[in-house]
C-alpha atoms as a PDB file:
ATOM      1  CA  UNK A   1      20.978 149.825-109.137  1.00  0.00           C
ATOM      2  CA  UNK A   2      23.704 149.672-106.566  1.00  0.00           C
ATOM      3  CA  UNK A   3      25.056 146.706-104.957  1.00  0.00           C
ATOM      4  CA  UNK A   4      24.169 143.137-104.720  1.00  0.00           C
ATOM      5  CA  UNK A   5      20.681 141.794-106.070  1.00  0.00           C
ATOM      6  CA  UNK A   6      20.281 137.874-105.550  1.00  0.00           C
ATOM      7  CA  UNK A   7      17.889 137.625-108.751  1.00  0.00           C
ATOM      8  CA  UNK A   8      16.556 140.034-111.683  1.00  0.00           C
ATOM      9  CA  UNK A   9      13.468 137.827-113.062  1.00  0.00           C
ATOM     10  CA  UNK A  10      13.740 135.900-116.262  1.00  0.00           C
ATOM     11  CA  UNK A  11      13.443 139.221-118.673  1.00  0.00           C
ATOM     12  CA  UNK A  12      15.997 141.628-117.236  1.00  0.00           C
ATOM     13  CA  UNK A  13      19.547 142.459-118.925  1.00  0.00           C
ATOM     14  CA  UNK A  14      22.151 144.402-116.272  1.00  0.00           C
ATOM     15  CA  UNK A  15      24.238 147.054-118.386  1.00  0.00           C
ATOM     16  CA  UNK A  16      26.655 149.622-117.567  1.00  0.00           C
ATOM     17  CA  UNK A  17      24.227 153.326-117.512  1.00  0.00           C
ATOM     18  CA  UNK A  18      24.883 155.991-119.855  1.00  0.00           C
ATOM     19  CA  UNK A  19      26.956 158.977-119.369  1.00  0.00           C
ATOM     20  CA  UNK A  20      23.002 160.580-119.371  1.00  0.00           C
ATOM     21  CA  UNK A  21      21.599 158.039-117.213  1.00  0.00           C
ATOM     22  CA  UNK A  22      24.704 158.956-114.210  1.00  0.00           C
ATOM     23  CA  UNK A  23      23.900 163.054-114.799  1.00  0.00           C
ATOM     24  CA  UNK A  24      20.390 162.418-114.021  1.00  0.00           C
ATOM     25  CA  UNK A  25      21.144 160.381-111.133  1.00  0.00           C
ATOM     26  CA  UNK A  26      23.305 163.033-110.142  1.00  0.00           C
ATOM     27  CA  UNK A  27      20.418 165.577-110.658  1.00  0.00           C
ATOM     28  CA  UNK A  28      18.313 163.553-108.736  1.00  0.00           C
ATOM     29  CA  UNK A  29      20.832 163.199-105.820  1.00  0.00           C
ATOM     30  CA  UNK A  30      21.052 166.753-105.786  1.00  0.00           C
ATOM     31  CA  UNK A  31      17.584 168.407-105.981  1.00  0.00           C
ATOM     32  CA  UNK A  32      16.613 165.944-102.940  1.00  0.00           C
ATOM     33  CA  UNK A  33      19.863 166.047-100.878  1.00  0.00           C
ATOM     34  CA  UNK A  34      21.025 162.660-101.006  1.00  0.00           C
ATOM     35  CA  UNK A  35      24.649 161.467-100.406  1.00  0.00           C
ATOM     36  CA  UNK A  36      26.806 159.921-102.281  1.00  0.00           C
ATOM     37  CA  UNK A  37      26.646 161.513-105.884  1.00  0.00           C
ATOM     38  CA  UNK A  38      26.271 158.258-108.460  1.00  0.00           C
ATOM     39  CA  UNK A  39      29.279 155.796-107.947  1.00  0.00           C
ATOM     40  CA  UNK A  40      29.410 152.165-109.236  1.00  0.00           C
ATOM     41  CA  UNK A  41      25.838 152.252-110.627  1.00  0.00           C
ATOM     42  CA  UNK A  42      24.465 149.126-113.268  1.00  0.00           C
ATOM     43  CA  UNK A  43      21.188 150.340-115.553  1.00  0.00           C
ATOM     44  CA  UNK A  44      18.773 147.182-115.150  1.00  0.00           C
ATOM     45  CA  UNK A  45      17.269 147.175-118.872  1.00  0.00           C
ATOM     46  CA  UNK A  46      14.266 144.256-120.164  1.00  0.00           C
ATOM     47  CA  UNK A  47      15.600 141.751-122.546  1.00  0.00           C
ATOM     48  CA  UNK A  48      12.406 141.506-124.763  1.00  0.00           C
ATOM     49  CA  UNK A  49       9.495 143.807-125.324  1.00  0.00           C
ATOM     50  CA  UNK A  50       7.124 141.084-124.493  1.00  0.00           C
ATOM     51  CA  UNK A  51       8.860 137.606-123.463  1.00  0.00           C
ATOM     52  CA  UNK A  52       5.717 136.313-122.099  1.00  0.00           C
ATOM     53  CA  UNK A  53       3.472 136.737-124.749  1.00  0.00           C
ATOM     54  CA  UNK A  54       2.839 134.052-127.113  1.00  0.00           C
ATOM     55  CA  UNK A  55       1.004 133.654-130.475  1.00  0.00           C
ATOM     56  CA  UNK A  56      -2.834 133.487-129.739  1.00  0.00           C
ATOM     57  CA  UNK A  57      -4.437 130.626-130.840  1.00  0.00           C
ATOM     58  CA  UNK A  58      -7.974 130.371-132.898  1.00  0.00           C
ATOM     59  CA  UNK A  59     -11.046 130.580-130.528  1.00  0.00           C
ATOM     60  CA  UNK A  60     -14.387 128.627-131.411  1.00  0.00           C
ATOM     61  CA  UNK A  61     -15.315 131.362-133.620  1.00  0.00           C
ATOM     62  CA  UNK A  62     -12.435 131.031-135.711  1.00  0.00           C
ATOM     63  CA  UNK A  63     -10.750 134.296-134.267  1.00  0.00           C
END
């Protein structure tokens, strides 16, 4: 991500990308043509593997 984002959801974690993360922007940048090469980029990462889940409860049949 680039730039300003007013809100990133309840289960997103902004991070500076990886050394890996900026070549393959730049590979990506290059193979279709864009301008600029990867400047001031943040990685947008989740915060949880599954916030939103929660324990289930027992059903009628006990399950």
């Amino acid at each position: 991500m680039a730039g300003h984002v007013a809100s990133l959801g309840h289960n997103v974690q902004v991070v500076e990308p990886t050394d890996e993360d900026l070549k393959e922007l730049e590979t990506l940048f290059e193979t279709l043509d864009i301008s600029p090469p990867p400047g001031p980029f943040k990685k947008l990462v989740r915060e949880k593997l599954r916030p939103f889940y929660r324990p289930r409860k027992k059903g009628r049949d006990g399950q």
